[in-house]
PDB file of N, CA and C in Angstrom:
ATOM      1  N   UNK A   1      85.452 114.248  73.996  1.00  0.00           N
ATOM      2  CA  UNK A   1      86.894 114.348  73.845  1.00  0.00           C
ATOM      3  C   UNK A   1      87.527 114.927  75.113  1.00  0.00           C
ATOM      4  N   UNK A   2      86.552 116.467  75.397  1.00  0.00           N
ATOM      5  CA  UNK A   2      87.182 116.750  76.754  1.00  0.00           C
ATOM      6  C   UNK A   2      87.419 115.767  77.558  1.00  0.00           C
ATOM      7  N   UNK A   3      86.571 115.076  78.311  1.00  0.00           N
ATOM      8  CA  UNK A   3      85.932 114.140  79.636  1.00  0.00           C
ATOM      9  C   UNK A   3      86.976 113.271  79.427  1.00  0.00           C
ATOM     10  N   UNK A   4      87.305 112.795  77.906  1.00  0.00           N
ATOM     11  CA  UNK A   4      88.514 111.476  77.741  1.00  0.00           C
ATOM     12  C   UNK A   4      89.967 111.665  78.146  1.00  0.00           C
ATOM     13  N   UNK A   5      90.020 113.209  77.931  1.00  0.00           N
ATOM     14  CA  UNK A   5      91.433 113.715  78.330  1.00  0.00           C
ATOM     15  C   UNK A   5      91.582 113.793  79.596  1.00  0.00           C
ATOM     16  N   UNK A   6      90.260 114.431  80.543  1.00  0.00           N
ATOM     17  CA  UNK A   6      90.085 114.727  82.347  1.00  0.00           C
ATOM     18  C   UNK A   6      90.683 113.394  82.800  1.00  0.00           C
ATOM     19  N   UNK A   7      90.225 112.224  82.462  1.00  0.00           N
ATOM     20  CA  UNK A   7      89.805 111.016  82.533  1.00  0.00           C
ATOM     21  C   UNK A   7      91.131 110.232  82.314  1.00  0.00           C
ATOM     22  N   UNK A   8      92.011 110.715  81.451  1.00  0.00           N
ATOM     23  CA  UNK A   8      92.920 110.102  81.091  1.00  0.00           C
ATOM     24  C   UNK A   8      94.013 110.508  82.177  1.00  0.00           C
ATOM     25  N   UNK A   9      93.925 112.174  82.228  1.00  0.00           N
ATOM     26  CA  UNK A   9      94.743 112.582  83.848  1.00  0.00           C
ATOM     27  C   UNK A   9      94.824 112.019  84.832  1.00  0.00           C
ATOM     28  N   UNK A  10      93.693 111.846  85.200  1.00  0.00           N
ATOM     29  CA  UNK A  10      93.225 111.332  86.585  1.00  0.00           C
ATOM     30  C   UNK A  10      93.476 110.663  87.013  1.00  0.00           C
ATOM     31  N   UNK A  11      93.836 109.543  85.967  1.00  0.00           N
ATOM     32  CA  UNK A  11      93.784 108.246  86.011  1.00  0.00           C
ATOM     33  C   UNK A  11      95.909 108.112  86.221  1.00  0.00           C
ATOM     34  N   UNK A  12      96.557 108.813  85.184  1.00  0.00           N
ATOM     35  CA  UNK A  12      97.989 109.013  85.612  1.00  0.00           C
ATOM     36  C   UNK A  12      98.559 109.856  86.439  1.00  0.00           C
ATOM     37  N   UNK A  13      97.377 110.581  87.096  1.00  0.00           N
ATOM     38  CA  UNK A  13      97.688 110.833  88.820  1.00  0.00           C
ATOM     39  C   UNK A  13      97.816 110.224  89.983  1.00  0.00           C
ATOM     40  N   UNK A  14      96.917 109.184  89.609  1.00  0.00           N
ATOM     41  CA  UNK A  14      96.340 108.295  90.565  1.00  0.00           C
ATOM     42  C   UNK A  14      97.725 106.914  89.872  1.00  0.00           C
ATOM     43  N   UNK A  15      97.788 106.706  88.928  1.00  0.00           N
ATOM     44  CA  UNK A  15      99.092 105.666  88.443  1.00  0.00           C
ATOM     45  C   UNK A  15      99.969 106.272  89.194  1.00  0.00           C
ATOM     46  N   UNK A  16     100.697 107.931  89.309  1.00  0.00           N
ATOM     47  CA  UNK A  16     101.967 108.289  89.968  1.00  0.00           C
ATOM     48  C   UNK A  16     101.753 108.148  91.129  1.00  0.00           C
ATOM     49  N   UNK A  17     100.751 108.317  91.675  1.00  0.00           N
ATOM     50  CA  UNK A  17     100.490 108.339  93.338  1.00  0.00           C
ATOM     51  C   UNK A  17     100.754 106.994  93.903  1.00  0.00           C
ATOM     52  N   UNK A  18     100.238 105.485  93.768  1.00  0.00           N
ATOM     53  CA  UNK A  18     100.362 104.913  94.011  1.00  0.00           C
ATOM     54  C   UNK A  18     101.662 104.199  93.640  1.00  0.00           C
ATOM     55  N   UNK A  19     102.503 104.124  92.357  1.00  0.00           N
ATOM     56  CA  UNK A  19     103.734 104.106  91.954  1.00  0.00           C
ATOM     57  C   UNK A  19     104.895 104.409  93.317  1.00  0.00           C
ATOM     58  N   UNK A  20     104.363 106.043  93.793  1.00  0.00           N
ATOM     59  CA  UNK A  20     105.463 106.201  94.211  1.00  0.00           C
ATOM     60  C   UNK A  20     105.006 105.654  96.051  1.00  0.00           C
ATOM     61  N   UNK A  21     104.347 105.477  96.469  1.00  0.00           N
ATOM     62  CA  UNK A  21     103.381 104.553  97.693  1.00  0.00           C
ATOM     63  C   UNK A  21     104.489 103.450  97.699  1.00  0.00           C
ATOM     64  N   UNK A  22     104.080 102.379  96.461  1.00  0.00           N
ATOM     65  CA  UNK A  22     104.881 101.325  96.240  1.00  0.00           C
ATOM     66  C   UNK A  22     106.295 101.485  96.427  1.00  0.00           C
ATOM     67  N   UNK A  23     106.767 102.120  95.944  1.00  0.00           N
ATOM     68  CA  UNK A  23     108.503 102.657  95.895  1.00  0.00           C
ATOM     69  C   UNK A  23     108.468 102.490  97.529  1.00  0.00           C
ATOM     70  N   UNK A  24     107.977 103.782  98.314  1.00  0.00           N
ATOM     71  CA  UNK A  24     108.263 104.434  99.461  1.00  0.00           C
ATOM     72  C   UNK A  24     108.044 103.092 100.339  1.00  0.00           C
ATOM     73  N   UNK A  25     107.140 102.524 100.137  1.00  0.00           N
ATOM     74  CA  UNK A  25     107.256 100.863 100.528  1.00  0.00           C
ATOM     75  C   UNK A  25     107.879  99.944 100.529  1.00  0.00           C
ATOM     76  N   UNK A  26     108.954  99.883  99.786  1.00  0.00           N
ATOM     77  CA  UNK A  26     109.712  99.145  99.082  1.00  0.00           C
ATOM     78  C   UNK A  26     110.911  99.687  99.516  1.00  0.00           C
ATOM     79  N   UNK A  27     110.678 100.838  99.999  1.00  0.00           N
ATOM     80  CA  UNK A  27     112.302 101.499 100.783  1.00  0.00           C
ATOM     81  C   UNK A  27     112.128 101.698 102.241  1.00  0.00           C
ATOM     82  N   UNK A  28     110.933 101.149 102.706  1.00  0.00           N
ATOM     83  CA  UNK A  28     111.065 101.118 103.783  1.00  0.00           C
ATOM     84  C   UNK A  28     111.146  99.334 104.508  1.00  0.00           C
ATOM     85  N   UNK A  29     110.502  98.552 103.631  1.00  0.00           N
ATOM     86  CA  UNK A  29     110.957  97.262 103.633  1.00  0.00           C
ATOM     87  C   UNK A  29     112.720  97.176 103.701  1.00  0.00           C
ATOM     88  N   UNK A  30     113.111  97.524 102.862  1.00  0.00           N
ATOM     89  CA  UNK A  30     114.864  97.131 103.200  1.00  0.00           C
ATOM     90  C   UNK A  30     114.745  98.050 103.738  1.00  0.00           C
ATOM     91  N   UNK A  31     114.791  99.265 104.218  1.00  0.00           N
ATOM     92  CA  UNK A  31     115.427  99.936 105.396  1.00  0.00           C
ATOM     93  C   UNK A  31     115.092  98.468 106.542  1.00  0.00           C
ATOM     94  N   UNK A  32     113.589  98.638 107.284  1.00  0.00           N
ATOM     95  CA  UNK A  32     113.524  97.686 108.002  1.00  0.00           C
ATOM     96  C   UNK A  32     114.017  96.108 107.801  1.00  0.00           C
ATOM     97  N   UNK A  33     114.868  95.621 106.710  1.00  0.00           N
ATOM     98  CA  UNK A  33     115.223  94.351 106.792  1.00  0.00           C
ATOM     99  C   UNK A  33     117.045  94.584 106.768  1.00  0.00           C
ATOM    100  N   UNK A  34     117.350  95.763 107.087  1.00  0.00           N
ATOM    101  CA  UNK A  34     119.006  95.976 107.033  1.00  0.00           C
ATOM    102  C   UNK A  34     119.238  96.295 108.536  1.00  0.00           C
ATOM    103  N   UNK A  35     118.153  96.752 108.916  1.00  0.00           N
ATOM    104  CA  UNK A  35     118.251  96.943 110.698  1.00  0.00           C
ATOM    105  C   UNK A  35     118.124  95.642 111.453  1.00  0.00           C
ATOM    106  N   UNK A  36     116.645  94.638 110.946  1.00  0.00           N
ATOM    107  CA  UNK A  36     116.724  93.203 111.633  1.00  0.00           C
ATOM    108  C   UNK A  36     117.590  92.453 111.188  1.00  0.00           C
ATOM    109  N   UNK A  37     117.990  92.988 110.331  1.00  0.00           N
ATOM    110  CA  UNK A  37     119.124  91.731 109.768  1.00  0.00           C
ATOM    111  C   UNK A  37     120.785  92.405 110.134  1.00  0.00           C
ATOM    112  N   UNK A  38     120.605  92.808 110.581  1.00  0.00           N
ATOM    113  CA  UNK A  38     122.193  93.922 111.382  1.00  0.00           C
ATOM    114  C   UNK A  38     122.980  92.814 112.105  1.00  0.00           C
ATOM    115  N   UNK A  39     121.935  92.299 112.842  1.00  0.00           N
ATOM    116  CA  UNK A  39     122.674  91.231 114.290  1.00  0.00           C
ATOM    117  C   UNK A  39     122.382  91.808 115.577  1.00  0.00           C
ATOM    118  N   UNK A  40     122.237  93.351 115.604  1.00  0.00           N
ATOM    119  CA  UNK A  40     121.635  93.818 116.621  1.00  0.00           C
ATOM    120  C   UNK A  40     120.481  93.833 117.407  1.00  0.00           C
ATOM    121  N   UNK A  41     119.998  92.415 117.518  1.00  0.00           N
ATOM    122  CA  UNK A  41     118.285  92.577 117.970  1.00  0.00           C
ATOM    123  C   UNK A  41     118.455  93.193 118.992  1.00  0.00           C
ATOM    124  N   UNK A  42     117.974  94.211 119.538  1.00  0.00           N
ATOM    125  CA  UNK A  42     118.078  94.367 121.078  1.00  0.00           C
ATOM    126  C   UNK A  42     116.366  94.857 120.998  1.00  0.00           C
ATOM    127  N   UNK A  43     115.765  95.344 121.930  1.00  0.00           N
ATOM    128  CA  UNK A  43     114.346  95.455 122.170  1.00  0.00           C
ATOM    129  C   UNK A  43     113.918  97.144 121.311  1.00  0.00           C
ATOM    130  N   UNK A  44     115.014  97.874 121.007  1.00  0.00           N
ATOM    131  CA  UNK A  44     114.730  99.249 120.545  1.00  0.00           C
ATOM    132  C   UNK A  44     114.685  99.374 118.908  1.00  0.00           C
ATOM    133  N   UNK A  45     115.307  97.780 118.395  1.00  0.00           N
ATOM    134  CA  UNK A  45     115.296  97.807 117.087  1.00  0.00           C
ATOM    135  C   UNK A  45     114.080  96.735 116.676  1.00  0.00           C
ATOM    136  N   UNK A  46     113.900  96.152 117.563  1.00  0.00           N
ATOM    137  CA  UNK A  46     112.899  95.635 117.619  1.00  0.00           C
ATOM    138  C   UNK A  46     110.975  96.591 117.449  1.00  0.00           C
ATOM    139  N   UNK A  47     111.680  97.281 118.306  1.00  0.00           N
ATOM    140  CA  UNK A  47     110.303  98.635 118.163  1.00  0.00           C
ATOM    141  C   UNK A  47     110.380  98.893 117.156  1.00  0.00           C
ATOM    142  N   UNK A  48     111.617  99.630 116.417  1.00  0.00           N
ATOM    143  CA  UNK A  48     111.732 100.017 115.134  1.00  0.00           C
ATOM    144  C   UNK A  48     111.175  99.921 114.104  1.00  0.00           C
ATOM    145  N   UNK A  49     111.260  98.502 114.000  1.00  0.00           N
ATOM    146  CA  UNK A  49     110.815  97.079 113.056  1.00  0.00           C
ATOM    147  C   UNK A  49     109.726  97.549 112.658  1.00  0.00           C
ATOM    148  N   UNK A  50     108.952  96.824 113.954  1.00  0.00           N
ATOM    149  CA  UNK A  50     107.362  97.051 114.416  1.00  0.00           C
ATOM    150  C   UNK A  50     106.742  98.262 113.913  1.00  0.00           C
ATOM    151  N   UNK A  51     107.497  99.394 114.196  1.00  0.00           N
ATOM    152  CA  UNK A  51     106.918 100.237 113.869  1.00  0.00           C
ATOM    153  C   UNK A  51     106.699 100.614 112.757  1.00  0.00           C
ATOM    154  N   UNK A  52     107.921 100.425 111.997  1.00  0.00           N
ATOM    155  CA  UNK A  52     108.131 100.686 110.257  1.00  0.00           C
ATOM    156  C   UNK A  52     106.757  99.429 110.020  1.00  0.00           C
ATOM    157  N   UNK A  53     106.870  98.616 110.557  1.00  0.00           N
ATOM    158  CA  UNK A  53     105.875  97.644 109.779  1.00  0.00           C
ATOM    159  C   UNK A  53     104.270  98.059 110.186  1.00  0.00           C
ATOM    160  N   UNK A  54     104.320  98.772 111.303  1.00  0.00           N
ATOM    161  CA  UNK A  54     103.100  99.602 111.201  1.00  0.00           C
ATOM    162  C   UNK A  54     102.450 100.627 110.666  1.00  0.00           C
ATOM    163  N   UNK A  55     103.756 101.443 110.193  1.00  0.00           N
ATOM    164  CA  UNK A  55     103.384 102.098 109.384  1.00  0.00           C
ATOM    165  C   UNK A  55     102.755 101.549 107.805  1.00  0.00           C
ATOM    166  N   UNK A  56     103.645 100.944 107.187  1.00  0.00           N
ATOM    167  CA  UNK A  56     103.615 100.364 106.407  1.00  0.00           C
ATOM    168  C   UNK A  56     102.252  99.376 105.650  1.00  0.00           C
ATOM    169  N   UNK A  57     101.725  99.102 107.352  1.00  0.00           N
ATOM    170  CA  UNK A  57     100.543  98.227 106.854  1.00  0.00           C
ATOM    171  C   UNK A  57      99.201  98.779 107.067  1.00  0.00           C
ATOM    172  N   UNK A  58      99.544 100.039 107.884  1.00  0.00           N
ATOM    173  CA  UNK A  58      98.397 101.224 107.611  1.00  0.00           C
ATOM    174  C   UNK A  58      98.090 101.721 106.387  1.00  0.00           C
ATOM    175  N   UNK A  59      99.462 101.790 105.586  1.00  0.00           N
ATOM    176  CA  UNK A  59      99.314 101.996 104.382  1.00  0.00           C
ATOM    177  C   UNK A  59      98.632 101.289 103.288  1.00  0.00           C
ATOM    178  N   UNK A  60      98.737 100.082 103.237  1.00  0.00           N
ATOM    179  CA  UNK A  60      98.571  99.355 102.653  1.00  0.00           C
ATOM    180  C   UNK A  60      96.890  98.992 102.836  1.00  0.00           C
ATOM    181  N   UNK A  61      96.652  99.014 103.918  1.00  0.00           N
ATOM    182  CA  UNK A  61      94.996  98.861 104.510  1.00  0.00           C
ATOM    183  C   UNK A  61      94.399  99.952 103.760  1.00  0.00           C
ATOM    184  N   UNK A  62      94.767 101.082 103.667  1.00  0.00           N
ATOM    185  CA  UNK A  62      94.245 102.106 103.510  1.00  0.00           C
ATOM    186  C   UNK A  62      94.533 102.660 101.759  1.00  0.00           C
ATOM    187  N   UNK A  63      95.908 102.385 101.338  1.00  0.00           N
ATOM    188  CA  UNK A  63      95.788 102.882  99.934  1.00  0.00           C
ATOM    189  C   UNK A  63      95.535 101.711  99.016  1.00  0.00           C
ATOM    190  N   UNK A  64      96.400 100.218  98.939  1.00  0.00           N
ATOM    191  CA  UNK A  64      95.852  99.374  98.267  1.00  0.00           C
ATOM    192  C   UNK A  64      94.939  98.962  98.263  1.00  0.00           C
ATOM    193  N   UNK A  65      94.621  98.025  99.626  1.00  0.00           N
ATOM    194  CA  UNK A  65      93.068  97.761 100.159  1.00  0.00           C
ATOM    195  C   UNK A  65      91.925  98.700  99.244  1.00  0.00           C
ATOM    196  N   UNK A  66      91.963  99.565  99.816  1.00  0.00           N
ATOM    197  CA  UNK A  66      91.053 100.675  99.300  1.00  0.00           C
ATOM    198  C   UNK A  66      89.830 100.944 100.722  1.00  0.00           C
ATOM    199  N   UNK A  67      90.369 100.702 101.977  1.00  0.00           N
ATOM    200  CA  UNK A  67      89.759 100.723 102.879  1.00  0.00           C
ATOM    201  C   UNK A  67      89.772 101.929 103.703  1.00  0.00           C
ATOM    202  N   UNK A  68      89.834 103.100 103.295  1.00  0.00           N
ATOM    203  CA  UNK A  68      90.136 104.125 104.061  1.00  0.00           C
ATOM    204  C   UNK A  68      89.091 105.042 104.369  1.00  0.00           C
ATOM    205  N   UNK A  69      87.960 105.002 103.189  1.00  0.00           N
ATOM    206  CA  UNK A  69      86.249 105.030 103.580  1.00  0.00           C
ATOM    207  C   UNK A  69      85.622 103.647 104.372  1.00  0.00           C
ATOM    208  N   UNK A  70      85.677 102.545 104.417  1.00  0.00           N
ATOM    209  CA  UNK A  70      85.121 101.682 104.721  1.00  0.00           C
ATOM    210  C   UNK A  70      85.335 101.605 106.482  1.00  0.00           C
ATOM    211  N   UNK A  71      84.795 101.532 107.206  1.00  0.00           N
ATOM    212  CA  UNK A  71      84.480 101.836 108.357  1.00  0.00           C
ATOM    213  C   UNK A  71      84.829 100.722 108.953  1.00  0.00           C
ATOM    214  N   UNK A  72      83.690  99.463 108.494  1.00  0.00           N
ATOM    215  CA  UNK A  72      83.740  98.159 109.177  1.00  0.00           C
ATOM    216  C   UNK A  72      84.631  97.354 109.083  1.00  0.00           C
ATOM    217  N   UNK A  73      84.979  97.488 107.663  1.00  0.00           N
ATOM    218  CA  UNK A  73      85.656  96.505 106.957  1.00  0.00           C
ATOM    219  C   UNK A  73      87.058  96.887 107.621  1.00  0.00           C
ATOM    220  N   UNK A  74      87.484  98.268 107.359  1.00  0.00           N
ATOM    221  CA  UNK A  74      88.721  98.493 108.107  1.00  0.00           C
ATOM    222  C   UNK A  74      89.351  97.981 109.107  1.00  0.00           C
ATOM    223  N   UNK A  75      87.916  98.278 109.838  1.00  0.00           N
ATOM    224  CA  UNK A  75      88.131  97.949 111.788  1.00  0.00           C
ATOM    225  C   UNK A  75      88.655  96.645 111.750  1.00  0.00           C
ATOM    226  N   UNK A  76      88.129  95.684 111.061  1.00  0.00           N
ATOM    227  CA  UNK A  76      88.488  93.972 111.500  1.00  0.00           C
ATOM    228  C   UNK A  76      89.333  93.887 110.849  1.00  0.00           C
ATOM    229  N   UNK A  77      90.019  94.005 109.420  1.00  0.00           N
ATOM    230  CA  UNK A  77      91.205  94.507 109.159  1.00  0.00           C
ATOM    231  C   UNK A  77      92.526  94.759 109.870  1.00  0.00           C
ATOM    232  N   UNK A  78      92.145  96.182 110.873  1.00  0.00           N
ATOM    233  CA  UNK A  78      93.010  97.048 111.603  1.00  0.00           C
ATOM    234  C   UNK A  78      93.319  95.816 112.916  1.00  0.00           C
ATOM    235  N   UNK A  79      92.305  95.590 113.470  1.00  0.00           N
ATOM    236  CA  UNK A  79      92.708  94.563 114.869  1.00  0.00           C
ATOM    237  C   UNK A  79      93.431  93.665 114.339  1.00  0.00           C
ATOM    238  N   UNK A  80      92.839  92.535 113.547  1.00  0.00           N
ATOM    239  CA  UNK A  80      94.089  91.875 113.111  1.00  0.00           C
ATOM    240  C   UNK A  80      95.043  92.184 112.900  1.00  0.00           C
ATOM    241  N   UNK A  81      95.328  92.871 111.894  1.00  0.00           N
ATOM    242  CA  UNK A  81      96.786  93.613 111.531  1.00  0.00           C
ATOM    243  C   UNK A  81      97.567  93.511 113.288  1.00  0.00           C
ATOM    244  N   UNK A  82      97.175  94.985 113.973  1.00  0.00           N
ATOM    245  CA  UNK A  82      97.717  94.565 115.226  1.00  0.00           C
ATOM    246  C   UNK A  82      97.916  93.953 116.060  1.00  0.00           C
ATOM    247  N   UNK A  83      97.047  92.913 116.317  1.00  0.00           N
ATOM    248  CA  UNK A  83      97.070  91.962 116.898  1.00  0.00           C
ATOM    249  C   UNK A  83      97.822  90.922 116.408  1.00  0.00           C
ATOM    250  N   UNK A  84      98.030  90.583 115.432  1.00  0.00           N
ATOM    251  CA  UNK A  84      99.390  90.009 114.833  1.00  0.00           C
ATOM    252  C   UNK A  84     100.885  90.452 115.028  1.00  0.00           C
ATOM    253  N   UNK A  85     101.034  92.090 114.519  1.00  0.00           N
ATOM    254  CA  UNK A  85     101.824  92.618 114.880  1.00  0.00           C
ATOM    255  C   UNK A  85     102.319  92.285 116.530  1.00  0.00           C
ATOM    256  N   UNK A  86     101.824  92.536 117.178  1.00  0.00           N
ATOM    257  CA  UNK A  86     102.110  92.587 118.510  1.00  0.00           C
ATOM    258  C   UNK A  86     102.346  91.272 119.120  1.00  0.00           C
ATOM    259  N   UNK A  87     101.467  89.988 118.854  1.00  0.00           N
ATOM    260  CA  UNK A  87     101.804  88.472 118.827  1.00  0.00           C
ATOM    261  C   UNK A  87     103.245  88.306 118.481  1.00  0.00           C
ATOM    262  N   UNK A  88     103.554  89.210 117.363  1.00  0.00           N
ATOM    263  CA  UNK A  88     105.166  88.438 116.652  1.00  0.00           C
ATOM    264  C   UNK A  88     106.353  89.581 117.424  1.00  0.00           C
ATOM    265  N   UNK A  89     105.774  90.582 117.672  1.00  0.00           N
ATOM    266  CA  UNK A  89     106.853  91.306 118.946  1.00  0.00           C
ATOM    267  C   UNK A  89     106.897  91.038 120.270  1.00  0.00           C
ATOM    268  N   UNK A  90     106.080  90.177 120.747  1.00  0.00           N
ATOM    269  CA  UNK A  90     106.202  89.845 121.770  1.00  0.00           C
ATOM    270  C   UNK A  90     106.571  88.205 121.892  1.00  0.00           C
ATOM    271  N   UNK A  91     106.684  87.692 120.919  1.00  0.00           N
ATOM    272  CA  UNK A  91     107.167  86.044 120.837  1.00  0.00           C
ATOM    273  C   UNK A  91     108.689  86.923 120.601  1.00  0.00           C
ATOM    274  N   UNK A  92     108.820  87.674 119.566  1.00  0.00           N
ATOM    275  CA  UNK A  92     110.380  87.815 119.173  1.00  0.00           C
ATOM    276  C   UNK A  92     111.290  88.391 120.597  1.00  0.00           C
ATOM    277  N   UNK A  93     110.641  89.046 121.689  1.00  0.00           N
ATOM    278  CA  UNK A  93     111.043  89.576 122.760  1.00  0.00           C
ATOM    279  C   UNK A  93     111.463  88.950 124.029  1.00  0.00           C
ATOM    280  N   UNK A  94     110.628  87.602 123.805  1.00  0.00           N
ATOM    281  CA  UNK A  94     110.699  86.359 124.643  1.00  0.00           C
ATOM    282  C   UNK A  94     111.623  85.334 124.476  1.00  0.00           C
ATOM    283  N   UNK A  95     111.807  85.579 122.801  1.00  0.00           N
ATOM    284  CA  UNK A  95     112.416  84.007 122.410  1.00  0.00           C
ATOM    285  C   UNK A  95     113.931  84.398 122.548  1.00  0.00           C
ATOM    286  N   UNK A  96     114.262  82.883 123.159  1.00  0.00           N
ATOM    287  CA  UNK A  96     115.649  82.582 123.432  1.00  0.00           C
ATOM    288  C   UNK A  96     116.758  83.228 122.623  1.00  0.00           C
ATOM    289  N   UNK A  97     116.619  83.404 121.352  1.00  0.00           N
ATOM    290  CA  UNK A  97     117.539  83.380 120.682  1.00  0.00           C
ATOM    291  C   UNK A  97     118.071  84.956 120.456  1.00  0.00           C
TER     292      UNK A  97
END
């Protein structure tokens, strides 16, 4: 009975924790889509972006994923991630528009 109750905590600690992950995610998505979507691209909101979206996908590697023990798995993970990231800030920095 004890162990079911520990068990039952734990478990709606770990529900609030990630709940509020999601939220804080979810407010940093529109933060970052009210800044690119302003009209102001200039190269500093552009960092911005990037950055919120780096944060963001550290997060996500690490609390959804469940990759934050995983060593290897992370690593090839993590390069991609950035290496994408940085592909689409540096096309967006170039392009004409």
């Amino acid at each position: 009975m004890w162990a079911r109750l520990v068990n039952k905590s734990l478990q709606n600690q770990a529900d609030t924790r990630l709940r509020q992950a999601w939220l804080k995610l979810l407010g940093l998505t529109w933060l970052s889509f009210l800044v690119a979507e302003s009209g102001h691209l200039t190269p500093l909101v552009l960092v911005l972006v990037l950055g919120v979206t780096v944060v963001k996908g550290r997060w996500v590697i690490d609390e959804f994923m469940g990759l934050k023990q995983s060593l290897g798995t992370r690593w090839i993970v993590s390069l991609y991630f950035y290496l994408m990231t940085a592909v689409i800030g540096l096309g967006m920095l170039w392009s004409p528009v």
